[in-house]
N, C-alpha and C. Protein backbone atom coordinates (compact mmCIF):
# COMPACT_ATOMS: atom_id res chain seq x y z
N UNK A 1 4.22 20.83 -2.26
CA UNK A 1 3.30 19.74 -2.06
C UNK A 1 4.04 18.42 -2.29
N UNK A 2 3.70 17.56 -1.15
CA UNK A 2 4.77 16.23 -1.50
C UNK A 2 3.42 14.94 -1.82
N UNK A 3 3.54 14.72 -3.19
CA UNK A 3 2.53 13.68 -3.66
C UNK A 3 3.52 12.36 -4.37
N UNK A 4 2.79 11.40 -4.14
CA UNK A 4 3.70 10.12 -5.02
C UNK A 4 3.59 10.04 -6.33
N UNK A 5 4.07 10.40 -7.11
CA UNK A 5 4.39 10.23 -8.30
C UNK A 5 3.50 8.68 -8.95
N UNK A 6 2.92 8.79 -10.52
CA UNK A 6 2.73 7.47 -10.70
C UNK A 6 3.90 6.69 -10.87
N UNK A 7 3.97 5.32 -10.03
CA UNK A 7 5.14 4.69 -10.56
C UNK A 7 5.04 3.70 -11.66
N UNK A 8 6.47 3.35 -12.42
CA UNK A 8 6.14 2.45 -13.56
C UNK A 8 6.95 1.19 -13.79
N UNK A 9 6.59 0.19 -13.49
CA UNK A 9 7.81 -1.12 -13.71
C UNK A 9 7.86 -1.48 -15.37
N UNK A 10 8.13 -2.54 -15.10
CA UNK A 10 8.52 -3.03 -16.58
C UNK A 10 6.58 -3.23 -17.33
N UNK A 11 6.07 -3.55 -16.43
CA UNK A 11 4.77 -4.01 -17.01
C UNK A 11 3.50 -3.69 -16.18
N UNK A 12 3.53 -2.92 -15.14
CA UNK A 12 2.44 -2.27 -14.52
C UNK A 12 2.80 -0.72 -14.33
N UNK A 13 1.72 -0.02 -13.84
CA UNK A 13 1.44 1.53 -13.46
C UNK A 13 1.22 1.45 -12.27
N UNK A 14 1.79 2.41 -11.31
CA UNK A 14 1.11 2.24 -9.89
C UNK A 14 0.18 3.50 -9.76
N UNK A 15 -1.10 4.01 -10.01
CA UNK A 15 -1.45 5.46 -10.30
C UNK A 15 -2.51 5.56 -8.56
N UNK A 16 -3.11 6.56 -8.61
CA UNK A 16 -3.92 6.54 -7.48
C UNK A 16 -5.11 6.44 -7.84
N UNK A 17 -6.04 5.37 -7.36
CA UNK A 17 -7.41 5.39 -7.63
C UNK A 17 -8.41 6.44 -7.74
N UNK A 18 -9.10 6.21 -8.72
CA UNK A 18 -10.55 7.16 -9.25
C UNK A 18 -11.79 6.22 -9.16
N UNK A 19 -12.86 7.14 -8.89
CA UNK A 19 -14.25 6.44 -9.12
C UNK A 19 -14.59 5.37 -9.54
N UNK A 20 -13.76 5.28 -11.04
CA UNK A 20 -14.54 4.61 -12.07
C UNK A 20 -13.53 3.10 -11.58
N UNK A 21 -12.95 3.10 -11.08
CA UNK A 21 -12.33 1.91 -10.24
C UNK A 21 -13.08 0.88 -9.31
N UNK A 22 -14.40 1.72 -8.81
CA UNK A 22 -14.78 0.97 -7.94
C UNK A 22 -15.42 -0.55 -8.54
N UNK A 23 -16.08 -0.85 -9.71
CA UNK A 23 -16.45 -2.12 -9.62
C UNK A 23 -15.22 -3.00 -10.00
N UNK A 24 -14.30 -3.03 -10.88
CA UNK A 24 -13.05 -3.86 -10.95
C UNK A 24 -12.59 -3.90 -9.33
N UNK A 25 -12.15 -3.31 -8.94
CA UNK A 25 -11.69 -3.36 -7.63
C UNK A 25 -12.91 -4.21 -6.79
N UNK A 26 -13.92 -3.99 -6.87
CA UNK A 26 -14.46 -4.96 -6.12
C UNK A 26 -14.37 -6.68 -6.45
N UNK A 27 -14.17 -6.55 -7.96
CA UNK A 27 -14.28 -7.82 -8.71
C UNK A 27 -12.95 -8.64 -7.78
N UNK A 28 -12.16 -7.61 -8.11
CA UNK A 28 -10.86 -8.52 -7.64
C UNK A 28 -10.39 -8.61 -6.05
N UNK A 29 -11.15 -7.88 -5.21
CA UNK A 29 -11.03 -8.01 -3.60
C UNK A 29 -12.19 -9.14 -3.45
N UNK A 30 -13.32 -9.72 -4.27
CA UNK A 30 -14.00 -11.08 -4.23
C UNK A 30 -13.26 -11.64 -4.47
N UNK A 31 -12.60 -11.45 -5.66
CA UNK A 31 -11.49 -13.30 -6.18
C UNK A 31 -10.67 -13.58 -4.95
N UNK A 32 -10.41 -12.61 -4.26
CA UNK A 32 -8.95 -12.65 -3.24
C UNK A 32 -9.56 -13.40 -1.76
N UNK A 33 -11.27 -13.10 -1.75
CA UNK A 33 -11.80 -12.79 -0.30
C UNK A 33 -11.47 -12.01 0.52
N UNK A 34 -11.12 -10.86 -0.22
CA UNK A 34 -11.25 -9.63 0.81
C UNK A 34 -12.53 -8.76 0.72
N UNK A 35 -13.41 -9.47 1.22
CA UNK A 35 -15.41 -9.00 1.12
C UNK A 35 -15.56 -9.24 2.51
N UNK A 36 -16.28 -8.58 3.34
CA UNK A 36 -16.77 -8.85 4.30
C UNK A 36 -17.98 -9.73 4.13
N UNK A 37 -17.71 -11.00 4.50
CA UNK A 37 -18.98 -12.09 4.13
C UNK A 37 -20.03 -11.74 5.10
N UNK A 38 -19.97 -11.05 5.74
CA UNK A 38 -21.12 -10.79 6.78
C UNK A 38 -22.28 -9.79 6.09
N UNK A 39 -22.07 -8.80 4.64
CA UNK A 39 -22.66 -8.21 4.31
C UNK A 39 -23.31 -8.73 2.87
N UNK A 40 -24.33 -8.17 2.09
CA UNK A 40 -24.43 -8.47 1.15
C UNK A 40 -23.56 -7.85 0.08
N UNK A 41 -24.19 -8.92 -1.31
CA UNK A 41 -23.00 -7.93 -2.24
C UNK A 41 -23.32 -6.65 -2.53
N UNK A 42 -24.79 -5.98 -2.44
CA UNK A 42 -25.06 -4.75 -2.38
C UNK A 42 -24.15 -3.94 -1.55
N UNK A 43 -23.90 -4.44 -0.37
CA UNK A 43 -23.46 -3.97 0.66
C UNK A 43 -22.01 -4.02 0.36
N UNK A 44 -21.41 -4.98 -0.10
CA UNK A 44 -19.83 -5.03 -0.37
C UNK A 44 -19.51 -4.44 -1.05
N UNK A 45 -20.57 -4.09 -2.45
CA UNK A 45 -19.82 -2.76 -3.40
C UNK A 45 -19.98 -1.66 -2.66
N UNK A 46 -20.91 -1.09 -1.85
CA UNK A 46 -21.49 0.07 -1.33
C UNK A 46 -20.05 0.40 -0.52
N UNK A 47 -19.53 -0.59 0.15
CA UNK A 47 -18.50 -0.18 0.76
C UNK A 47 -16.86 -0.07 -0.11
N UNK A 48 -17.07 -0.89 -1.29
CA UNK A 48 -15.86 -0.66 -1.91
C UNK A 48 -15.66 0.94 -2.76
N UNK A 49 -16.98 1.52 -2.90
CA UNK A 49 -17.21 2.90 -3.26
C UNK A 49 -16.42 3.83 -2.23
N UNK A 50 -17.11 3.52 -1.06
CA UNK A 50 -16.72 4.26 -0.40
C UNK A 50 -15.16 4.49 0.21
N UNK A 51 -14.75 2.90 0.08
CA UNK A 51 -13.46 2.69 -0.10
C UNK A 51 -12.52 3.36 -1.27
N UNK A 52 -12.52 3.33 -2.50
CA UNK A 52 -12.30 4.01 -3.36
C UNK A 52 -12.50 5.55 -3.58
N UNK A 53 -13.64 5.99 -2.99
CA UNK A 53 -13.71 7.63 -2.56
C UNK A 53 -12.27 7.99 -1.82
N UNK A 54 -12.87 7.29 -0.73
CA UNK A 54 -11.47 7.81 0.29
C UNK A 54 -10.36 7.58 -0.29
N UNK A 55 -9.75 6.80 -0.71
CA UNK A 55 -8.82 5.93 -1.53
C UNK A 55 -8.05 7.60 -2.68
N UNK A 56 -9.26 8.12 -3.61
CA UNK A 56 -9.19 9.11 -4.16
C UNK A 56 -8.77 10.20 -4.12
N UNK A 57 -8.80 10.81 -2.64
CA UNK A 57 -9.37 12.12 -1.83
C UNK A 57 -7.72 12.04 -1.04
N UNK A 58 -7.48 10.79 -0.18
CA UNK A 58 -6.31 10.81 0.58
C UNK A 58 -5.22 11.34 0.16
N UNK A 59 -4.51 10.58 -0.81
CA UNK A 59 -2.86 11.03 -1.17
C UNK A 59 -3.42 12.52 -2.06
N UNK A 60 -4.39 13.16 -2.34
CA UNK A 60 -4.47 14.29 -2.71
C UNK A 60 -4.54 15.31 -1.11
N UNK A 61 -5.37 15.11 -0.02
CA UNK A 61 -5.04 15.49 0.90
C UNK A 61 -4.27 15.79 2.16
N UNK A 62 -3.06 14.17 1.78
CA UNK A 62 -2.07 14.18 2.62
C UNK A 62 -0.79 15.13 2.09
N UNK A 63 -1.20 15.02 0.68
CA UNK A 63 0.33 15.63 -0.02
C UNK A 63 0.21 17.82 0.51
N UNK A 64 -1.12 18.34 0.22
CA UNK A 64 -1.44 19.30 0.36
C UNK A 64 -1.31 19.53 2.07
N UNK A 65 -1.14 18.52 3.14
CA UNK A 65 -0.99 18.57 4.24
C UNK A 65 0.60 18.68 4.55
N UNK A 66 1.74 18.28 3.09
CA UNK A 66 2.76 17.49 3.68
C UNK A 66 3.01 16.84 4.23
N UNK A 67 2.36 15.64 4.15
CA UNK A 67 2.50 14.36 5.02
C UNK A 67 3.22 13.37 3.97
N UNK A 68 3.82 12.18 4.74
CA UNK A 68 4.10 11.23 3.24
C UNK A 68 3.13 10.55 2.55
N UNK A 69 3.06 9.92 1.88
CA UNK A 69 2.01 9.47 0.85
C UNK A 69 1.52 8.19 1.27
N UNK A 70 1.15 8.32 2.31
CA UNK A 70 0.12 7.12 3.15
C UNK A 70 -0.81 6.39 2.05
N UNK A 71 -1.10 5.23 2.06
CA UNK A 71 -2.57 5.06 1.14
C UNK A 71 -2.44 4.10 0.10
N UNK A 72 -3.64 3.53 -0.19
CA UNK A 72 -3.91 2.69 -0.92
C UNK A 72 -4.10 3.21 -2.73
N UNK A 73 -3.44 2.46 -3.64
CA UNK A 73 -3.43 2.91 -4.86
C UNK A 73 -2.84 1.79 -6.18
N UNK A 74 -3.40 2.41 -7.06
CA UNK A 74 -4.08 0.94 -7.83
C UNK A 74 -3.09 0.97 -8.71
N UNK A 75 -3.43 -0.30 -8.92
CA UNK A 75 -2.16 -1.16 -9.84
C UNK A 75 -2.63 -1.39 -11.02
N UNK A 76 -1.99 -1.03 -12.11
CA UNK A 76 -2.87 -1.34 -13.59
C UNK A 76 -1.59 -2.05 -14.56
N UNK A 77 -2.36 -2.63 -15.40
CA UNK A 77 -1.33 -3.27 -16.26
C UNK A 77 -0.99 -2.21 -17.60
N UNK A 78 0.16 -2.02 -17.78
CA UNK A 78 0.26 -0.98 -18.62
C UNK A 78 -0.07 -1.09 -20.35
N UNK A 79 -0.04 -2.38 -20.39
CA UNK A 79 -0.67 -2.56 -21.79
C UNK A 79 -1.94 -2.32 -22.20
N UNK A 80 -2.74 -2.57 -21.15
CA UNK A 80 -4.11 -2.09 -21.49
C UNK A 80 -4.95 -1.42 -20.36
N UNK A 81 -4.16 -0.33 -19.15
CA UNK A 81 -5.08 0.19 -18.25
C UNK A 81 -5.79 -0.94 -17.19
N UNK A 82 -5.35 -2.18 -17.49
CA UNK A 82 -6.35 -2.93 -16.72
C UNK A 82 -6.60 -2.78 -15.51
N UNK A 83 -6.69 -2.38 -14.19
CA UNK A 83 -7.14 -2.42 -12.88
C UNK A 83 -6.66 -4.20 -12.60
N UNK A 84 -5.79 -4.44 -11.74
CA UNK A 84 -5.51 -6.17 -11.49
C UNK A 84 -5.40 -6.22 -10.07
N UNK A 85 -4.99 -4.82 -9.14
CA UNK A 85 -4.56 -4.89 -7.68
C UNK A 85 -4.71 -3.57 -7.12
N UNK A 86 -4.29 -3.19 -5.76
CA UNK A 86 -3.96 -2.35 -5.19
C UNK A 86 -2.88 -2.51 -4.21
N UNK A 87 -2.05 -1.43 -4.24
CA UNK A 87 -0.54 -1.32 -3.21
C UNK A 87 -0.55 0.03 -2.35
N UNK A 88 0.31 0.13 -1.35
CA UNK A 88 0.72 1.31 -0.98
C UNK A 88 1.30 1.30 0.52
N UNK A 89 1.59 2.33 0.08
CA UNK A 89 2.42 2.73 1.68
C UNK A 89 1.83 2.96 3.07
N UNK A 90 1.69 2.38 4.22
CA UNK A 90 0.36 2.25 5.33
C UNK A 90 1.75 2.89 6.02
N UNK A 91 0.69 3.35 7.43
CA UNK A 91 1.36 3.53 8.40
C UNK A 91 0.99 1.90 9.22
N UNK A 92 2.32 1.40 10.27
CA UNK A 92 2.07 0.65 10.60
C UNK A 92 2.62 0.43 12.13
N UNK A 93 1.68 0.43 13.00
CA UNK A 93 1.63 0.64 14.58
C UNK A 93 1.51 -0.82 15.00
N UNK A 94 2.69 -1.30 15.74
CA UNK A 94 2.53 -2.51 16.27
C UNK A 94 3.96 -3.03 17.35
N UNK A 95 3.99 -3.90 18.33
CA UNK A 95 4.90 -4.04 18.83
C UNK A 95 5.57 -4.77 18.45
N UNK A 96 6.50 -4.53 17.69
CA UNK A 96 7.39 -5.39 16.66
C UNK A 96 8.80 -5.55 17.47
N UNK A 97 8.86 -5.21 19.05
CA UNK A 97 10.11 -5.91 19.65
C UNK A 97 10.71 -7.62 19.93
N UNK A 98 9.20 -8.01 19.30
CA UNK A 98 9.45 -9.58 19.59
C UNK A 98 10.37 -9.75 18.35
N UNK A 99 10.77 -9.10 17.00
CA UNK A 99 11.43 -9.51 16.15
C UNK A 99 12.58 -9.22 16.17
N UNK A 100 13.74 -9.98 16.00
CA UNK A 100 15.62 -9.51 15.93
C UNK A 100 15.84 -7.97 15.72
N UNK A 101 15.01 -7.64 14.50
CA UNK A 101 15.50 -6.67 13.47
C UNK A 101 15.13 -5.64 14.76
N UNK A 102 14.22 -5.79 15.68
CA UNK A 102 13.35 -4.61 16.67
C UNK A 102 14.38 -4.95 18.23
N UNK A 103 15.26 -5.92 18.48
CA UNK A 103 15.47 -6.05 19.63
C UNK A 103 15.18 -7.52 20.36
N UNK A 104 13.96 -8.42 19.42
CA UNK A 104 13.88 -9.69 19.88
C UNK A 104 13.51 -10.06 21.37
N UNK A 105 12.48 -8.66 21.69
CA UNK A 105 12.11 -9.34 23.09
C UNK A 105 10.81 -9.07 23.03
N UNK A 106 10.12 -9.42 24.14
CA UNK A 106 8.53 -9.33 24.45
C UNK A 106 8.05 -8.36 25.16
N UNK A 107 7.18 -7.98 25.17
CA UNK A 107 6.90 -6.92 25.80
C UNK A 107 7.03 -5.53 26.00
N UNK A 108 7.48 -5.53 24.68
CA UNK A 108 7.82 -4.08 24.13
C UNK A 108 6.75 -2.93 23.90
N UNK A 109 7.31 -1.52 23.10
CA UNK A 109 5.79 -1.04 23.42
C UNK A 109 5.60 -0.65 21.50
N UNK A 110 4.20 -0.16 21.49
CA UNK A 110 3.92 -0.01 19.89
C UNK A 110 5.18 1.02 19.75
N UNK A 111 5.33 1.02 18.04
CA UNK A 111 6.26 1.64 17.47
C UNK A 111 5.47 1.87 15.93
N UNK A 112 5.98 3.09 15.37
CA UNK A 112 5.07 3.52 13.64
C UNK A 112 6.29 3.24 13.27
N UNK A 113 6.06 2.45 12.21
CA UNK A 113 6.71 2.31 10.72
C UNK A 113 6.08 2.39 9.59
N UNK A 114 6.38 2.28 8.54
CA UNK A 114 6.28 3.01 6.87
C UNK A 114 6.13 1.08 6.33
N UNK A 115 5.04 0.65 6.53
CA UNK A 115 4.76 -0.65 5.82
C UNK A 115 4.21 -0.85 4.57
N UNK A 116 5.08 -1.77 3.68
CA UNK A 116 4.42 -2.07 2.41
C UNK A 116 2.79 -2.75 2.46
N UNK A 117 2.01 -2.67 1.41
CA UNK A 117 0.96 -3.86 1.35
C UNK A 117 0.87 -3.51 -0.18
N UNK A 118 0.21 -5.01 -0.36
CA UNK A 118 -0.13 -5.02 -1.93
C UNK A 118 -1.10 -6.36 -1.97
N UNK A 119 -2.21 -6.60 -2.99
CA UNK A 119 -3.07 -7.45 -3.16
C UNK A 119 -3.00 -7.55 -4.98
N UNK A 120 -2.64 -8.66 -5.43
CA UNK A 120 -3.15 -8.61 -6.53
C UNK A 120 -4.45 -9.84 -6.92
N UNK A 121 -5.38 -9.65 -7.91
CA UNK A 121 -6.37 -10.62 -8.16
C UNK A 121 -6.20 -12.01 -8.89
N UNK A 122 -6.72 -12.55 -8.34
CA UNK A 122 -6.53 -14.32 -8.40
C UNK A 122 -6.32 -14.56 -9.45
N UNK A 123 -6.79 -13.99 -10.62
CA UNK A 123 -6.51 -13.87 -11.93
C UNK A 123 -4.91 -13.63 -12.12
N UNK A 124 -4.75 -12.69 -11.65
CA UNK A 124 -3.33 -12.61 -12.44
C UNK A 124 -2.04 -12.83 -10.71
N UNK A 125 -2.27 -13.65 -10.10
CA UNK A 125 -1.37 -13.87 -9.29
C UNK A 125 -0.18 -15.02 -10.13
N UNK A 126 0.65 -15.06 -9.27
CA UNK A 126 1.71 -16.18 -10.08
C UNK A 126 2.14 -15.65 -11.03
N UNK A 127 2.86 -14.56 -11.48
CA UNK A 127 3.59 -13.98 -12.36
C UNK A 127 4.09 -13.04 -12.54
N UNK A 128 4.71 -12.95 -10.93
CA UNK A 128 5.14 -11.66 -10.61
C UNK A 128 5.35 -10.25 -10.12
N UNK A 129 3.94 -10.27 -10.90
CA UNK A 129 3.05 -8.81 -10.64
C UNK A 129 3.63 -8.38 -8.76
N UNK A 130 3.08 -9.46 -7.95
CA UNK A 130 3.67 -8.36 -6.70
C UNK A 130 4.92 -8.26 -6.26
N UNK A 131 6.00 -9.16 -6.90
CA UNK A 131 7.34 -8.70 -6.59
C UNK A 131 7.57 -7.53 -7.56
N UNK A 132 7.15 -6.94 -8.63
CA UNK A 132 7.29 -5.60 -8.97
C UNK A 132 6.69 -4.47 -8.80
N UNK A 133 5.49 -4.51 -7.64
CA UNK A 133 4.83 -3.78 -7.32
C UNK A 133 5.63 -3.29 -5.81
N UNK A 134 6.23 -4.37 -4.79
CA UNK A 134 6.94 -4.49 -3.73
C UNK A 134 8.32 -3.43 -4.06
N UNK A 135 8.69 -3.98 -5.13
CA UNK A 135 10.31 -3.35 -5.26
C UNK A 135 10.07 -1.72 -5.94
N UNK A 136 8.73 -1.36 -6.54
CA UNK A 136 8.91 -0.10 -7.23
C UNK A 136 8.56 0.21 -5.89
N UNK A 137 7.73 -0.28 -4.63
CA UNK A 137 7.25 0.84 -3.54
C UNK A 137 8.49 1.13 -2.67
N UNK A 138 9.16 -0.49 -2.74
CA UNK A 138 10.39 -0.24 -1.69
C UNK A 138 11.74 1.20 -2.29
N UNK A 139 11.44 0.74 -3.84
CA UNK A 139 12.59 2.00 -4.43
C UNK A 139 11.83 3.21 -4.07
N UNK A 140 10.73 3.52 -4.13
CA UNK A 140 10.55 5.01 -3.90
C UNK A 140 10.84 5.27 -2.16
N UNK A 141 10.30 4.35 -1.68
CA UNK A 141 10.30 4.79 -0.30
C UNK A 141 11.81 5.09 0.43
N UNK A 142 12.71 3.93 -0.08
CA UNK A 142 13.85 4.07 0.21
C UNK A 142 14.71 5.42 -0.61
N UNK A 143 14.63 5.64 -1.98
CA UNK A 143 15.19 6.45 -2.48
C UNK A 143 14.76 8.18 -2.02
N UNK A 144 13.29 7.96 -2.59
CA UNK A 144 12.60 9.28 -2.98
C UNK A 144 12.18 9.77 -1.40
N UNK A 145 12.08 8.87 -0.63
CA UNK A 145 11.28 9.55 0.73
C UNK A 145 12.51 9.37 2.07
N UNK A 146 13.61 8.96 1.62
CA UNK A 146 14.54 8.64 2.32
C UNK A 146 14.80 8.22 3.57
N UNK A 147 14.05 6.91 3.73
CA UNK A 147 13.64 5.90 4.36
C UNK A 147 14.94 5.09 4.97
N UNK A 148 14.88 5.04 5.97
CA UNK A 148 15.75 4.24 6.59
C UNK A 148 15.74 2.83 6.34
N UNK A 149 14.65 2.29 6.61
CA UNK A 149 14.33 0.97 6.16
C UNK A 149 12.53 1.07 6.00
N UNK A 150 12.45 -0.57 5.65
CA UNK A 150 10.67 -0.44 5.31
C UNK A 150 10.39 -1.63 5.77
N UNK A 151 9.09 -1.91 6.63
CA UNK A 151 8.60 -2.99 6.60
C UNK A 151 7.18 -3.66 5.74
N UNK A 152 7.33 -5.43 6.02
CA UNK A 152 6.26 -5.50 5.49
C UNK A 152 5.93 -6.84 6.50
N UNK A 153 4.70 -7.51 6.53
CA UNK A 153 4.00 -8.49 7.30
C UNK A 153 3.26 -9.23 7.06
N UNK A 154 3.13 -10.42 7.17
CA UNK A 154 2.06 -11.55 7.01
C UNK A 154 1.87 -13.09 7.84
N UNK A 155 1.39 -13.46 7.52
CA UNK A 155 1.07 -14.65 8.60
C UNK A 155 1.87 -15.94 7.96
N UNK A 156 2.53 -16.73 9.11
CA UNK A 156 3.50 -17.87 8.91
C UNK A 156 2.97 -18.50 7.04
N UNK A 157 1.66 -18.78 7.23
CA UNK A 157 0.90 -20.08 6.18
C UNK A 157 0.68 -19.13 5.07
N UNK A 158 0.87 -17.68 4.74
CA UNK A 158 0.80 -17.30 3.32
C UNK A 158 2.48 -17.07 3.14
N UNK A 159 2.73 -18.22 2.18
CA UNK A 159 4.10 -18.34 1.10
C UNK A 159 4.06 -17.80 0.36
N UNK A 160 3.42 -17.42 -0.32
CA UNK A 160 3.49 -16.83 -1.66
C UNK A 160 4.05 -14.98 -1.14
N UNK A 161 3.15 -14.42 -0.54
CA UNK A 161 3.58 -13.17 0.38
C UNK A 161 5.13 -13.26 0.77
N UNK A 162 5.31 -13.95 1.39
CA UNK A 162 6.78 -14.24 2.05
C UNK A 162 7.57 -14.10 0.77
N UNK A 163 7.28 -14.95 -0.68
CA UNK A 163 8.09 -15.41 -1.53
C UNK A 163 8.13 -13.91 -2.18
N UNK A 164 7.07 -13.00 -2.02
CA UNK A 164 7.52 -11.74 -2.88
C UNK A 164 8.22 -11.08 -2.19
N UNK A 165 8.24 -10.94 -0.84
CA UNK A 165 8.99 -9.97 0.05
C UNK A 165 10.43 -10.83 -0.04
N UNK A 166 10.59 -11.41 -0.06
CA UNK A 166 12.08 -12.73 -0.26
C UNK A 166 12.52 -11.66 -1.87
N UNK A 167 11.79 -12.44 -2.76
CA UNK A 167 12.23 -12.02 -3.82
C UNK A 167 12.64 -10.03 -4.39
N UNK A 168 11.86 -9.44 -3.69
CA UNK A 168 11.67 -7.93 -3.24
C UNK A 168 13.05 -7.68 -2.87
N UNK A 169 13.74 -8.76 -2.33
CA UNK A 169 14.99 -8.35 -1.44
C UNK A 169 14.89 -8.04 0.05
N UNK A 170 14.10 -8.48 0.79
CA UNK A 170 13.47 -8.18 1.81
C UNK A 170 14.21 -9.02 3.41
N UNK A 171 14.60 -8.86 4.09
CA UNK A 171 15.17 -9.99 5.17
C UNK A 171 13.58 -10.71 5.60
N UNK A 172 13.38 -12.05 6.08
CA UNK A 172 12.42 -12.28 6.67
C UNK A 172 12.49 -12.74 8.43
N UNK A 173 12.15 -12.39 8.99
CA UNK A 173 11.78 -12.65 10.24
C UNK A 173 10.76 -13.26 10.74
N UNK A 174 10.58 -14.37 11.72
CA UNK A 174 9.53 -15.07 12.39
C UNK A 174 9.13 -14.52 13.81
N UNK A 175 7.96 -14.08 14.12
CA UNK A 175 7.38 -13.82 15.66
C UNK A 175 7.48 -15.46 16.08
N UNK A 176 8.27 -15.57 17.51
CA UNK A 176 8.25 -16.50 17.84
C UNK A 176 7.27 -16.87 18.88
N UNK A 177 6.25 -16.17 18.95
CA UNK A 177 4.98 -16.37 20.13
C UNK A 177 3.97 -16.31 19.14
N UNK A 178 2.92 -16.85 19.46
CA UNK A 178 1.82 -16.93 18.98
C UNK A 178 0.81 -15.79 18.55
N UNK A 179 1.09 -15.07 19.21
CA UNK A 179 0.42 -13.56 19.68
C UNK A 179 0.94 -12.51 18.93
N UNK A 180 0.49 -11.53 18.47
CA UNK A 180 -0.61 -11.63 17.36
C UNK A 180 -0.80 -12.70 16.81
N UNK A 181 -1.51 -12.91 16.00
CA UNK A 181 -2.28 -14.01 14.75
C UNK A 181 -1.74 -13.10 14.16
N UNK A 182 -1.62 -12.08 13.30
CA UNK A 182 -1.70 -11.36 12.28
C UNK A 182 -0.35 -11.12 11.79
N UNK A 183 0.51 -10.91 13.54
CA UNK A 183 1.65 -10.58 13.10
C UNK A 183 3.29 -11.62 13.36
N UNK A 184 2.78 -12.73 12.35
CA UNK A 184 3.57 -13.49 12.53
C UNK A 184 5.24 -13.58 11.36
N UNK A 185 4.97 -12.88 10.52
CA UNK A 185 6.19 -12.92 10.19
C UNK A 185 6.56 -11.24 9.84
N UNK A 186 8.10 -11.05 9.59
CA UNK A 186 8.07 -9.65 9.33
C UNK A 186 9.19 -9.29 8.16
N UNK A 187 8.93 -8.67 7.52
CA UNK A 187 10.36 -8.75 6.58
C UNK A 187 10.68 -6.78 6.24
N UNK A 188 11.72 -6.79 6.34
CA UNK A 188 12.28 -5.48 6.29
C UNK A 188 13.53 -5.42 5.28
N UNK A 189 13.75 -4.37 4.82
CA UNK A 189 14.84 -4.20 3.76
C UNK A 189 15.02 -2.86 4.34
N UNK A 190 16.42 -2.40 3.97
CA UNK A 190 16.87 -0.89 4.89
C UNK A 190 17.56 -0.07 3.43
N UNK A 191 17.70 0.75 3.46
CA UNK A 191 18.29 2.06 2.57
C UNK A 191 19.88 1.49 2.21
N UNK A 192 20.31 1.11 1.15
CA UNK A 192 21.87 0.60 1.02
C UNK A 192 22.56 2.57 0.97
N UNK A 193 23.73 2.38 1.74
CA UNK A 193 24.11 3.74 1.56
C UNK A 193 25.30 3.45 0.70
């Protein structure tokens, strides 16, 4: 069975979410605005449950599948268990030939890669927390799952993102067309042999 291990930096846990996660986790996907404002807040926890179910269930079902450890999974501070974020390893489908690292042209076709993501809460942003959440995912992925390289993505106007993937050790890249919105910058780091 291939499951991700909890990982541990100097000052967080990366473990996989449980139940009792769901209202912190909602607390801190409000501070961030990651709520669908179109619903109520009844409705926004209702879905962060359900988010967190699945969340629960996955890397226990992918590992028993042998798959790699796809999925979202929570970030706690190790001094006191706190719940502050969530990270993990996505699959990530997109035409990434407009970037150098892909070939630098247009019109390319989708391609899967092994993409980082991580969110931490407004509360505890600015101190790090996701450049050590970035570098424990990039060490496992690169070491333990033997990863060629890894990507990660965000839009030109979030710096702070850029500044952890920079600091992560990450190359950064600019989409030079407009198109996606979403997928305007790209940063990749590769396996040192």
């Amino acid at each position: 069975m291939r499951t991700m291990p909890n990982l541990e930096t100097e000052r967080l846990r990366i473990r996989p979410f449980t139940p009792h996660d769901t209202n912190t986790a909602y607390q801190n996907a409000l501070s961030i605005g990651w709520v669908n404002a179109d619903q109520s807040p009844t409705e926004q926890l209702a879905a962060m449950h359900t988010y967190i179910q699945w969340c629960s269930l996955n890397h226990q079902q992918l590992a028993l599948l042998h798959q790699p450890p796809y999925g979202d999974r929570a970030v706690t501070l190790k001094a006191n268990g706190g719940l502050i974020g969530s990270c993990g390893l996505v699959p990530y489908v997109a035409d990434l030939s407009v970037f150098p690292y892909f070939g630098g042209q247009a019109g390319g076709f989708d391609r899967v890669e092994m993409g980082l993501m991580w969110t931490i809460a407004a509360q505890h942003q600015k101190q790090g927390y996701g450049t050590e959440v970035a570098r424990a995912l990039i060490d496992y992925a690169l070491n333990e799952l033997n990863l060629h390289h890894i990507i990660a993505t965000t839009e030109h106007d979030n710096l702070a993102s850029q500044k952890v993937m920079q600091n992560a050790g990450m190359h950064l890249e600019r989409n030079p067309f407009d198109e996606p919105p979403w997928l305007q910058v790209l940063a990749v780091i590769e396996h040192e042999e």
